[in-house]
Protein backbone atom coordinates (compact mmCIF):
# COMPACT_ATOMS: atom_id res chain seq x y z
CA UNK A 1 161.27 142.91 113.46
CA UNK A 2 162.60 140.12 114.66
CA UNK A 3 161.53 138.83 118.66
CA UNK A 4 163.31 136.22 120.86
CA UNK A 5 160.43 134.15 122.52
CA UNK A 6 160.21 131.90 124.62
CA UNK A 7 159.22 128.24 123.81
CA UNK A 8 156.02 128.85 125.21
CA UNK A 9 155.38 131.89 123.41
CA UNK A 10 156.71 130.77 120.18
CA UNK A 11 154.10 127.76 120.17
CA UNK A 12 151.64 130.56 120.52
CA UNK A 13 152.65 132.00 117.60
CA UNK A 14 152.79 129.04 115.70
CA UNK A 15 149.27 127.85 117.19
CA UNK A 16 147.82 131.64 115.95
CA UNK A 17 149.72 131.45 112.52
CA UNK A 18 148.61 128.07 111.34
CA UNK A 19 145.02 127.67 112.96
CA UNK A 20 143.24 128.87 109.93
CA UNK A 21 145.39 127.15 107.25
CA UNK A 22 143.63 123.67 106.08
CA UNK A 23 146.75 122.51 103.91
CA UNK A 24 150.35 121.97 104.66
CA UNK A 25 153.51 121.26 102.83
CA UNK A 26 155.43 117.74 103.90
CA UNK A 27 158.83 117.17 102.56
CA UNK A 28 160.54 114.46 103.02
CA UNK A 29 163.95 112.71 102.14
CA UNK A 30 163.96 109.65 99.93
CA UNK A 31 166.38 106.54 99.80
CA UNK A 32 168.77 108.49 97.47
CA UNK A 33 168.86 111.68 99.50
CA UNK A 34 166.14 113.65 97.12
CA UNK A 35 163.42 115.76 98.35
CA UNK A 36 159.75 115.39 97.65
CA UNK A 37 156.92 117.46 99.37
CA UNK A 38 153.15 116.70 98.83
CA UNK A 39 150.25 118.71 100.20
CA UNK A 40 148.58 117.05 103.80
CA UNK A 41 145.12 118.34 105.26
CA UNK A 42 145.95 120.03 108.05
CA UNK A 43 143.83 118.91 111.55
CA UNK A 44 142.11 121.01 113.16
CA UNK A 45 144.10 120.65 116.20
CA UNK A 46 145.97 123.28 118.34
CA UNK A 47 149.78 123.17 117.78
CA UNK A 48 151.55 122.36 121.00
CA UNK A 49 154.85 121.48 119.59
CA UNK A 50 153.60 118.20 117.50
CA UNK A 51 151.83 117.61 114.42
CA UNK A 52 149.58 115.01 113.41
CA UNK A 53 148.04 113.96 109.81
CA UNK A 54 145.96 111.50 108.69
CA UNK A 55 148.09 108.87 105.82
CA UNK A 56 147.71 105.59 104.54
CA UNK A 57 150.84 103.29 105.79
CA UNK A 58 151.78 102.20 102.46
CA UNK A 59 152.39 105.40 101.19
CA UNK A 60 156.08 106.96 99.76
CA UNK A 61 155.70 109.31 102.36
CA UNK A 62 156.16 106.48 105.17
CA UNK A 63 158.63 104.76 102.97
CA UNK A 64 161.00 107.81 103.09
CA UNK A 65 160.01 108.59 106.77
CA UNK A 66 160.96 105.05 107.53
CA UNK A 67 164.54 105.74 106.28
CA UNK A 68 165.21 109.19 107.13
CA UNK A 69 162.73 110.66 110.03
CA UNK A 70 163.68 114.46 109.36
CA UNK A 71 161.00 115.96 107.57
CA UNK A 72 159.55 120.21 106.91
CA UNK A 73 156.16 120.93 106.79
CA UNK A 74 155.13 124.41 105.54
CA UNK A 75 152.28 126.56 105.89
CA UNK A 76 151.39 129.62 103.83
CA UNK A 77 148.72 132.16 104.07
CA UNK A 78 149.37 134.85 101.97
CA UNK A 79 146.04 136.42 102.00
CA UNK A 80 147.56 137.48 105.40
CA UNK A 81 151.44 137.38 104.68
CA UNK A 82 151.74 134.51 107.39
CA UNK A 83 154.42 131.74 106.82
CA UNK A 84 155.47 129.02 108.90
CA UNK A 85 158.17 126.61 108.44
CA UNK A 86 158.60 123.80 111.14
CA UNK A 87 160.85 121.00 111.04
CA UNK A 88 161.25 117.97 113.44
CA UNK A 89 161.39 114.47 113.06
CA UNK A 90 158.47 112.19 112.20
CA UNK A 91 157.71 108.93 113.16
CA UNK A 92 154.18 106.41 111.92
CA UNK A 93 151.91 106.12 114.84
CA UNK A 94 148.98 103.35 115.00
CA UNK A 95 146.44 103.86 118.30
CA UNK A 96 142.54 103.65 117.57
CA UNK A 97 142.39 105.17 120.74
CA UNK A 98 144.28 108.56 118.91
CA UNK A 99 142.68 107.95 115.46
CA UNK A 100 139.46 108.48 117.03
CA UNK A 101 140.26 111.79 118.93
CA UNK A 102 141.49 113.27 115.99
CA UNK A 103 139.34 111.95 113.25
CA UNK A 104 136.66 113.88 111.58
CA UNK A 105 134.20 113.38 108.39
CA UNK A 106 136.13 115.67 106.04
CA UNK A 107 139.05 112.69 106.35
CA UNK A 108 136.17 109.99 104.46
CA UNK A 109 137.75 111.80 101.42
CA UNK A 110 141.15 110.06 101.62
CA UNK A 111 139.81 107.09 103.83
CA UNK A 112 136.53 106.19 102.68
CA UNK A 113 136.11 103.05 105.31
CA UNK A 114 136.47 105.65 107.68
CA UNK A 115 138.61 104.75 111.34
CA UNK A 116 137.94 101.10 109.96
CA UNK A 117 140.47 101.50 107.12
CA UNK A 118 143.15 99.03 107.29
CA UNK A 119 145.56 101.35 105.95
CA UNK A 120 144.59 104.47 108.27
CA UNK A 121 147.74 105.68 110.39
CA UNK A 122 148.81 108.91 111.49
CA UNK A 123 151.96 110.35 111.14
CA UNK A 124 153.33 112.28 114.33
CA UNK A 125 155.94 115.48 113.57
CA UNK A 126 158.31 116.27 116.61
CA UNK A 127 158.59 119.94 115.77
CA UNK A 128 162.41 121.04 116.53
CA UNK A 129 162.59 124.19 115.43
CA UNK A 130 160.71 126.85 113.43
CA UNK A 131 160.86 130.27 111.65
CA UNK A 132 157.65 132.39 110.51
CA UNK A 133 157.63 135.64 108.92
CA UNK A 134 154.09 137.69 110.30
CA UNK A 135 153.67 141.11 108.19
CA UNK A 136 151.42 143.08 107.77
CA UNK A 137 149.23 142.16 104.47
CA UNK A 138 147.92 145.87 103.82
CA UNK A 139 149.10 147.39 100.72
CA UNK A 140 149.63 150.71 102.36
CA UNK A 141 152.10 148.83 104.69
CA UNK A 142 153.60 147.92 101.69
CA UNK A 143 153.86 150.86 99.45
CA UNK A 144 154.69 152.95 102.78
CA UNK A 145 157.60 150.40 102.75
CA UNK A 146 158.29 150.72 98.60
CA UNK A 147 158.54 154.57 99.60
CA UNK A 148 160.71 154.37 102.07
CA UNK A 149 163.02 152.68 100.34
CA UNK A 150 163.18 154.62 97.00
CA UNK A 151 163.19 157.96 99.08
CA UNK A 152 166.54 156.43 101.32
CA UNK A 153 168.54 154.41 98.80
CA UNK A 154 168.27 151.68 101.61
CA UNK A 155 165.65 148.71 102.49
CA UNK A 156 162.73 149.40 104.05
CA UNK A 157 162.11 149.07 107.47
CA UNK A 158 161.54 145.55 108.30
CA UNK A 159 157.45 145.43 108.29
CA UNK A 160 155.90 142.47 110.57
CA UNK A 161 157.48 139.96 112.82
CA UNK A 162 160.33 137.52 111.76
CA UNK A 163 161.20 134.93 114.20
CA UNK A 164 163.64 131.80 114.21
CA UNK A 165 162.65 129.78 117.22
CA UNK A 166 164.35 125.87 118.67
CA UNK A 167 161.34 123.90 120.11
């Protein structure tokens, strides 16, 4: 079923869809207008309308950023049939001050030098808008759904909780 929220409550939403999911989907536009995703660790940070990852500032993904600041970053759980798609713009963001608030040991894997690295910056996602699909992830829900369907001749009811939100 789809829900009109407010802003508020649709950063909610977001916040409780994504809070257990530890990698994300970046894509980002290149030079020649092609699109390239890559996994990022997610923080452990409640969503309040921005994201924030850890990346060196020589990477492709800063290159492209650079050029073209529209970017998507995807989550997927489908242990629980959660999705979340959020785009916004994204911009490279140097501040000890911030790389210290949201640092944490599991980042020494990608930064070994830790919040000394010289190439350690953040990268800062202006979330526009969004649209997550919540369902149920029971089979029965699912096979009550399948039945439905095959005894109607029409789709099932919608199961779950679509929503397509501007932040």
């Amino acid at each position: 079923m789809t829900e009109t929220k407010t802003r508020e409550e649709a950063i909610a939403k977001i916040a409780e869809l994504t809070k257990s999911i530890r990698i994300a989907m970046l894509t980002t536009i290149d030079e020649s207008g092609e699109l390239h995703a890559r996994p990022m660790a997610a923080m452990d940070v409640e969503f309040d309308g921005d994201l924030w990852f850890f990346t060196a500032k020589s990477s492709p993904k800063v290159h492209d950023i650079d050029s073209k600041p529209t970017v998507n970053v995807a989550f997927s759980d489908p242990e629980n049939q959660n999705y979340v798609s959020l785009a916004g713009r994204a911009e490279l963001v140097i501040d000890r001050a911030l790389f210290e608030k949201y640092w944490s040991k599991a980042f020494e894997a990608w930064f070994p030098q830790g919040l000394d690295d010289p190439e350690l910056a953040l990268l800062k996602i202006n979330v526009e808008s969004a649209q997550y699909w919540d369902a149920p992830s029971s089979v029965v829900s699912h096979i009550a759904g399948f039945i439905q369907s095959k005894l109607t001749g029409e789709g099932g009811t919608p199961l779950g909780d679509f929503g397509k939100v501007d932040l």
